[in-house]
N, C-alpha and C. Protein backbone atom coordinates (compact mmCIF):
# COMPACT_ATOMS: atom_id res chain seq x y z
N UNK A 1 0.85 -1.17 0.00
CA UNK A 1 0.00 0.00 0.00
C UNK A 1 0.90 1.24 0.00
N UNK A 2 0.47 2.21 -0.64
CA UNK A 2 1.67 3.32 -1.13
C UNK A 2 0.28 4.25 -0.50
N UNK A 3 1.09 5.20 0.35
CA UNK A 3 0.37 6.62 0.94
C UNK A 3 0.64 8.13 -0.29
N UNK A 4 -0.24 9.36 0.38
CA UNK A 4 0.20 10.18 -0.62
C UNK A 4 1.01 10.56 -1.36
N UNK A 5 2.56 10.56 -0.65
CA UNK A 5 3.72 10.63 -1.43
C UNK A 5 4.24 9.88 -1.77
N UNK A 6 3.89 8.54 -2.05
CA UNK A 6 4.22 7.53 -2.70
C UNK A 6 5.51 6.83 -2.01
N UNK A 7 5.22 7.52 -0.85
CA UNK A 7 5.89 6.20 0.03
C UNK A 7 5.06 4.74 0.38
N UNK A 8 6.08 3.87 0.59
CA UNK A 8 5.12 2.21 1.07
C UNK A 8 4.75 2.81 3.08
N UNK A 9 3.34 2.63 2.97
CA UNK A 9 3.08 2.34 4.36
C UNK A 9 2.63 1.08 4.85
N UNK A 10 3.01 1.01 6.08
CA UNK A 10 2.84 -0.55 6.97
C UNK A 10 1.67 -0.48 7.25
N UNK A 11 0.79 -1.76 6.89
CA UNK A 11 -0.85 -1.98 7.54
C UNK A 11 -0.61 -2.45 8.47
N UNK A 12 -0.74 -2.04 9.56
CA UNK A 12 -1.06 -3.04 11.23
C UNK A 12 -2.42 -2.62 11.96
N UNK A 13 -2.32 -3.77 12.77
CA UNK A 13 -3.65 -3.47 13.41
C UNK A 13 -3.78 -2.17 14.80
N UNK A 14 -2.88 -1.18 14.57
CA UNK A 14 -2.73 -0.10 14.99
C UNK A 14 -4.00 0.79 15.36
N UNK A 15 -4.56 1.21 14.41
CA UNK A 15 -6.27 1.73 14.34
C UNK A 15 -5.50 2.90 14.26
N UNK A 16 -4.51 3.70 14.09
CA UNK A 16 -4.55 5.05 15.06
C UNK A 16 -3.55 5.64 15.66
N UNK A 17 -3.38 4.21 16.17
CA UNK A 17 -2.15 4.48 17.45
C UNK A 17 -0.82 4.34 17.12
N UNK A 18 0.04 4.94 17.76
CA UNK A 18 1.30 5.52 17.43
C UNK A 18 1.69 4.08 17.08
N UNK A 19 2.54 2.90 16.20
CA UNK A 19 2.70 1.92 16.39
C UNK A 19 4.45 1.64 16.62
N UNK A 20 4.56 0.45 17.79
CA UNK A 20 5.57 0.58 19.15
C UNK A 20 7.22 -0.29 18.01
N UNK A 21 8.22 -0.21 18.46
CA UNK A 21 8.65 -0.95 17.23
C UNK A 21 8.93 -2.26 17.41
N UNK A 22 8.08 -3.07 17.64
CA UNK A 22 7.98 -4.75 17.27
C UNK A 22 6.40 -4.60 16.19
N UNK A 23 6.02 -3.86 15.42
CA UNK A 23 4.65 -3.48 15.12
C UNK A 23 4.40 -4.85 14.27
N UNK A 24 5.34 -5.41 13.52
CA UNK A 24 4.87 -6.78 12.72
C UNK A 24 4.37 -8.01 13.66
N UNK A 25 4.59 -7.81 15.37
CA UNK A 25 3.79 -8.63 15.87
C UNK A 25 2.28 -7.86 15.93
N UNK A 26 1.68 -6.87 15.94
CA UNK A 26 0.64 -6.68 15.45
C UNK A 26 0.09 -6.34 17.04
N UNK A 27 1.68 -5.59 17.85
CA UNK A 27 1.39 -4.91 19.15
C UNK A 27 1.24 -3.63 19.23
N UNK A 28 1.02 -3.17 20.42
CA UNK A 28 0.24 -1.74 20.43
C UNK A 28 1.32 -1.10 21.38
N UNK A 29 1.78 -0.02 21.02
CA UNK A 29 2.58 1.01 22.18
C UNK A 29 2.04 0.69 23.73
N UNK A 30 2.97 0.41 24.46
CA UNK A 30 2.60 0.63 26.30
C UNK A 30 2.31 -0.56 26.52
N UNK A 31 1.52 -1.94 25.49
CA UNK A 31 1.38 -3.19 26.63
C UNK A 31 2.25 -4.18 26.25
N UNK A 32 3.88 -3.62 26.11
CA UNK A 32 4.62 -4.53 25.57
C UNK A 32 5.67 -4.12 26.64
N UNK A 33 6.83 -5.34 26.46
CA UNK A 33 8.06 -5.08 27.15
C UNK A 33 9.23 -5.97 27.12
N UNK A 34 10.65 -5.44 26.98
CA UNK A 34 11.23 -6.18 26.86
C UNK A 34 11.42 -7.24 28.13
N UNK A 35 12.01 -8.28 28.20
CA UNK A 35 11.62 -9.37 29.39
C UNK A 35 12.65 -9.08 30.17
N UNK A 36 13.72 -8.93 30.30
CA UNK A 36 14.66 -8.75 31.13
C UNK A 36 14.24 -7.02 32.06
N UNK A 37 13.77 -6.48 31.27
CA UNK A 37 13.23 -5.06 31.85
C UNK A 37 11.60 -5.36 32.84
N UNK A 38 10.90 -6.23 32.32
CA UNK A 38 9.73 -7.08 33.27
C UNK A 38 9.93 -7.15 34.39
N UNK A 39 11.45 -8.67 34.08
CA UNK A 39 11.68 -9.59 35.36
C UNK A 39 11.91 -8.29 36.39
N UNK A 40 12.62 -6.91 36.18
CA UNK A 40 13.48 -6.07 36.98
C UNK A 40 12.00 -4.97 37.67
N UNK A 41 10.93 -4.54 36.57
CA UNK A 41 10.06 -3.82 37.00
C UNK A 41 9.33 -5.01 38.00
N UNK A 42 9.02 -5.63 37.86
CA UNK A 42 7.73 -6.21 38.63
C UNK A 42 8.92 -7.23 39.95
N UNK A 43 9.57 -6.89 39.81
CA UNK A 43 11.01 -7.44 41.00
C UNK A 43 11.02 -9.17 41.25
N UNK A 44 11.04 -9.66 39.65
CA UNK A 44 10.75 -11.07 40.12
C UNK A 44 12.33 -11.49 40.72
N UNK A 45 13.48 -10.75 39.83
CA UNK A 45 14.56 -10.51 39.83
C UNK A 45 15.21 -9.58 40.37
N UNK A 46 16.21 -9.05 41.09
CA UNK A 46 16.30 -7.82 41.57
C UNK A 46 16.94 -6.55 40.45
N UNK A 47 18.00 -7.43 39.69
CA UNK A 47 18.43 -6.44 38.76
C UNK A 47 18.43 -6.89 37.51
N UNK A 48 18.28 -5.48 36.27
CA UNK A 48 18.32 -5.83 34.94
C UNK A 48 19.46 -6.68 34.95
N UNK A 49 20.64 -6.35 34.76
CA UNK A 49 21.62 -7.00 34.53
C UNK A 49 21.79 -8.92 35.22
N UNK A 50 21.20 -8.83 36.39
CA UNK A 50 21.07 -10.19 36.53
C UNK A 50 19.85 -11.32 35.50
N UNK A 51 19.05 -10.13 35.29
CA UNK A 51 18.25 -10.99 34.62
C UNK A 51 18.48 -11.11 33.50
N UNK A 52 19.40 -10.23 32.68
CA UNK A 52 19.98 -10.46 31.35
C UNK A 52 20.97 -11.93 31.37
N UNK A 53 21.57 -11.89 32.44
CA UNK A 53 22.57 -12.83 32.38
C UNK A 53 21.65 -14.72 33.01
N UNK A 54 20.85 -14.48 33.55
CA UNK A 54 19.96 -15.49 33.74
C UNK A 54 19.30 -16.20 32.10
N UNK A 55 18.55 -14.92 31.46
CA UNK A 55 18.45 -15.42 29.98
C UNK A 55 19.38 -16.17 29.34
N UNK A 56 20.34 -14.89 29.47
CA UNK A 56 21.70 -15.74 28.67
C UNK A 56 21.86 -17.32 28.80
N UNK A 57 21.73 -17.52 29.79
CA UNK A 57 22.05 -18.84 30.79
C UNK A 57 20.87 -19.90 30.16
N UNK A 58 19.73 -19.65 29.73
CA UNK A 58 18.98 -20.40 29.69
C UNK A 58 17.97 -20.73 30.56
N UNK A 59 17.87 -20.10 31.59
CA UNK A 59 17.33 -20.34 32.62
C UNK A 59 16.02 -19.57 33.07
N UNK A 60 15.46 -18.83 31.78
CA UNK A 60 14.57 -17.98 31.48
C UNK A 60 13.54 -18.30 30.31
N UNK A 61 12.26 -19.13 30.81
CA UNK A 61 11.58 -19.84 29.89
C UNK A 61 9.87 -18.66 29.55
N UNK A 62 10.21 -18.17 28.49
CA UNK A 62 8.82 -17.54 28.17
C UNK A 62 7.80 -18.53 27.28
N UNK A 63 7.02 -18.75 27.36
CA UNK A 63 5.53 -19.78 27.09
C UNK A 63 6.41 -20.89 26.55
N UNK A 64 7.24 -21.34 27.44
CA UNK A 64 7.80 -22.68 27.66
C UNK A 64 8.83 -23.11 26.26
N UNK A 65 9.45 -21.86 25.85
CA UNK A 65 10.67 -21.65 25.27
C UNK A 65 11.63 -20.99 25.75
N UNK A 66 12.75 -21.19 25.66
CA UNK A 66 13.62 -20.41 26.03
C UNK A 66 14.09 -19.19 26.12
N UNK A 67 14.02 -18.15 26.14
CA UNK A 67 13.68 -16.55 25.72
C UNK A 67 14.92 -15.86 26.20
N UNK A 68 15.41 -15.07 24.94
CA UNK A 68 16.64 -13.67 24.72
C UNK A 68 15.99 -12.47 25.97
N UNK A 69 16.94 -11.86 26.69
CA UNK A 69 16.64 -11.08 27.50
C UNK A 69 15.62 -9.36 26.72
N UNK A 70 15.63 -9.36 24.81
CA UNK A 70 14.85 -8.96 24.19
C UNK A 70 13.68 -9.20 23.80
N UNK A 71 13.10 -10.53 24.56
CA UNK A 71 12.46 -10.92 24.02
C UNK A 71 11.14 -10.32 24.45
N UNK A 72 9.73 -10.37 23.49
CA UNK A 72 8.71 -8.94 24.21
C UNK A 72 8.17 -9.71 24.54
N UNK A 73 7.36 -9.08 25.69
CA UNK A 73 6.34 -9.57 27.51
C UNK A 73 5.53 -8.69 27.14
N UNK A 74 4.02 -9.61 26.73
CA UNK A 74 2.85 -9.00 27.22
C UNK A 74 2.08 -9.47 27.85
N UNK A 75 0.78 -9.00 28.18
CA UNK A 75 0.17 -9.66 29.32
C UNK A 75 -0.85 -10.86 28.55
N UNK A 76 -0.84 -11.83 29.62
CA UNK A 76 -0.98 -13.41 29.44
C UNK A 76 -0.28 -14.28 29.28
N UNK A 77 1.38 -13.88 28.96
CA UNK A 77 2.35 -14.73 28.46
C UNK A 77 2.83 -15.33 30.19
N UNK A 78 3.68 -16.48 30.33
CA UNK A 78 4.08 -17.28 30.77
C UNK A 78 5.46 -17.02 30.84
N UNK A 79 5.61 -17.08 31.96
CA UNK A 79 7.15 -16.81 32.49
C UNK A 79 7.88 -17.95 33.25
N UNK A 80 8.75 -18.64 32.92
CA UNK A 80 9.33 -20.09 34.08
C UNK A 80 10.61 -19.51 34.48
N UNK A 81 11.47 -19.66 35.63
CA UNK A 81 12.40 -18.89 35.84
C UNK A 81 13.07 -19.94 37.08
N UNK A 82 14.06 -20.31 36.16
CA UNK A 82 15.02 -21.19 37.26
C UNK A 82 16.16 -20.74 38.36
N UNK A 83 15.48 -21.23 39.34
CA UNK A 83 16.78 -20.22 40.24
C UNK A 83 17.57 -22.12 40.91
N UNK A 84 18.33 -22.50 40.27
CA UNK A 84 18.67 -23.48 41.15
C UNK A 84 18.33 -24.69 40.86
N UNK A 85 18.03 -25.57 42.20
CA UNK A 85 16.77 -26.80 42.06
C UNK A 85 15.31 -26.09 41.94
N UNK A 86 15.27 -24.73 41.91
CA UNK A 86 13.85 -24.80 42.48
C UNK A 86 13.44 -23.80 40.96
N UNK A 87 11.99 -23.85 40.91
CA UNK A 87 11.63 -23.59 39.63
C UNK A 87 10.19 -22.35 40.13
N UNK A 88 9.98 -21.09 39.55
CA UNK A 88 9.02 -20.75 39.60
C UNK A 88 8.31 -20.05 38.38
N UNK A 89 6.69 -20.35 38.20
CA UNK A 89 6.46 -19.95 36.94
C UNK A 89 5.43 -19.03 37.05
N UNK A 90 5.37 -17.93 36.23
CA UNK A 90 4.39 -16.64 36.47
C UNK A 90 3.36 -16.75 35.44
N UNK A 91 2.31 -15.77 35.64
CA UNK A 91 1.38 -15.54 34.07
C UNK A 91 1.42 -14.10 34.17
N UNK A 92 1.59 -13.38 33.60
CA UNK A 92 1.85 -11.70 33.16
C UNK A 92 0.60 -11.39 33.30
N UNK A 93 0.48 -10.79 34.37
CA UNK A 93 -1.12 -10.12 34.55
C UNK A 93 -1.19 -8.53 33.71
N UNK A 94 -0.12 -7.85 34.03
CA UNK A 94 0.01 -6.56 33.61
C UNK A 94 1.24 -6.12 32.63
N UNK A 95 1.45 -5.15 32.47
CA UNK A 95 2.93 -4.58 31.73
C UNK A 95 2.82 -3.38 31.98
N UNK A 96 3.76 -2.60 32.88
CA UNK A 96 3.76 -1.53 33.57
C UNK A 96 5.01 -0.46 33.34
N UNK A 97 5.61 0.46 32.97
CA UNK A 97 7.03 0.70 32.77
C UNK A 97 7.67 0.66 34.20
N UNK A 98 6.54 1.32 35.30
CA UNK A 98 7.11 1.78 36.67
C UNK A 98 5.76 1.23 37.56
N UNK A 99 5.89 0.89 38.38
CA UNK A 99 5.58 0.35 39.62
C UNK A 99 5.89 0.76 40.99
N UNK A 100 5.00 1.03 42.24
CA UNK A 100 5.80 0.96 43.41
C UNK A 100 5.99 -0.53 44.18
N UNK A 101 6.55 -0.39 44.64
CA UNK A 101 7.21 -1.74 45.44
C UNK A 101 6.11 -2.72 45.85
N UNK A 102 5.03 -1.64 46.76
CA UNK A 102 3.42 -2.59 47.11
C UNK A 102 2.82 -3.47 45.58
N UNK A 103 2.73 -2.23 44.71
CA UNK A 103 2.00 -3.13 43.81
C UNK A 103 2.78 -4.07 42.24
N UNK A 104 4.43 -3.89 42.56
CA UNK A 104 4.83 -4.85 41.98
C UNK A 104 3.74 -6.47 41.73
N UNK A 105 3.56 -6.92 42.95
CA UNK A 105 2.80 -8.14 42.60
C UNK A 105 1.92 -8.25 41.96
N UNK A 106 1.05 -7.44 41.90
CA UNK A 106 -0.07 -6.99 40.84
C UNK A 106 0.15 -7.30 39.09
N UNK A 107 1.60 -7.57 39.33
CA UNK A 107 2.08 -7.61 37.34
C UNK A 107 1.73 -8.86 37.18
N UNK A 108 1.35 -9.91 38.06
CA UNK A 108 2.06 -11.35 37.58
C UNK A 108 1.44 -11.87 38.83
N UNK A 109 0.68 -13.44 38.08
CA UNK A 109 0.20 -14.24 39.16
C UNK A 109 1.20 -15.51 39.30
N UNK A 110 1.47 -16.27 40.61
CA UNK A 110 2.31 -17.20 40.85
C UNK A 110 1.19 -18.90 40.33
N UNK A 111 1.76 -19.74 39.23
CA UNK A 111 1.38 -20.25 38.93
C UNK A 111 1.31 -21.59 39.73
């Protein structure tokens, strides 16, 4: 599809809205996020950098694949997160940029 000046424009299911840049998944600005920036907002993890290096590791399962610390978090997706022997797995209730500490838990139910 070519717009007035005969540039090519992108059809997404945008409607409107500013569109965020993963737009070929057919996401919307604000309910997306990168996962390593998640694990750190909603404090499943304490720091970005640890949770980058946890991905790295493998030890960071999004809807029961293995997932790049880029990889995008929206809400409903599935989070598994190995610390050890012990294993815990989330469901993404929310996607928030900032949070206070009380309602961190609010992002994510314990599965």
């Amino acid at each position: 599809m070519k717009g007035q000046d005969g540039a090519a424009v992108l059809q997404t299911a945008h409607a409107g809205q500013k569109p965020c840049m993963n737009c070929f998944s057919g996401c919307f600005t604000g309910e997306n996020m990168r996962l390593d920036k998640f694990l750190k907002v909603s404090r499943l993890i304490r720091r970005r950098t640890i949770a980058n290096e946890a991905c790295d590791a493998g030890r960071v399962l999004l809807n029961d694949r293995p997932a790049k610390a880029s990889a995008t978090v929206k809400a409903g997706d599935v989070i598994e997160i190995q610390f050890g022997t012990r294993s815990m797995k989330v469901k993404v209730l929310d996607v928030r940029e900032t949070v206070k500490k009380e309602e961190a838990e609010n992002l994510y139910s314990i599965i």
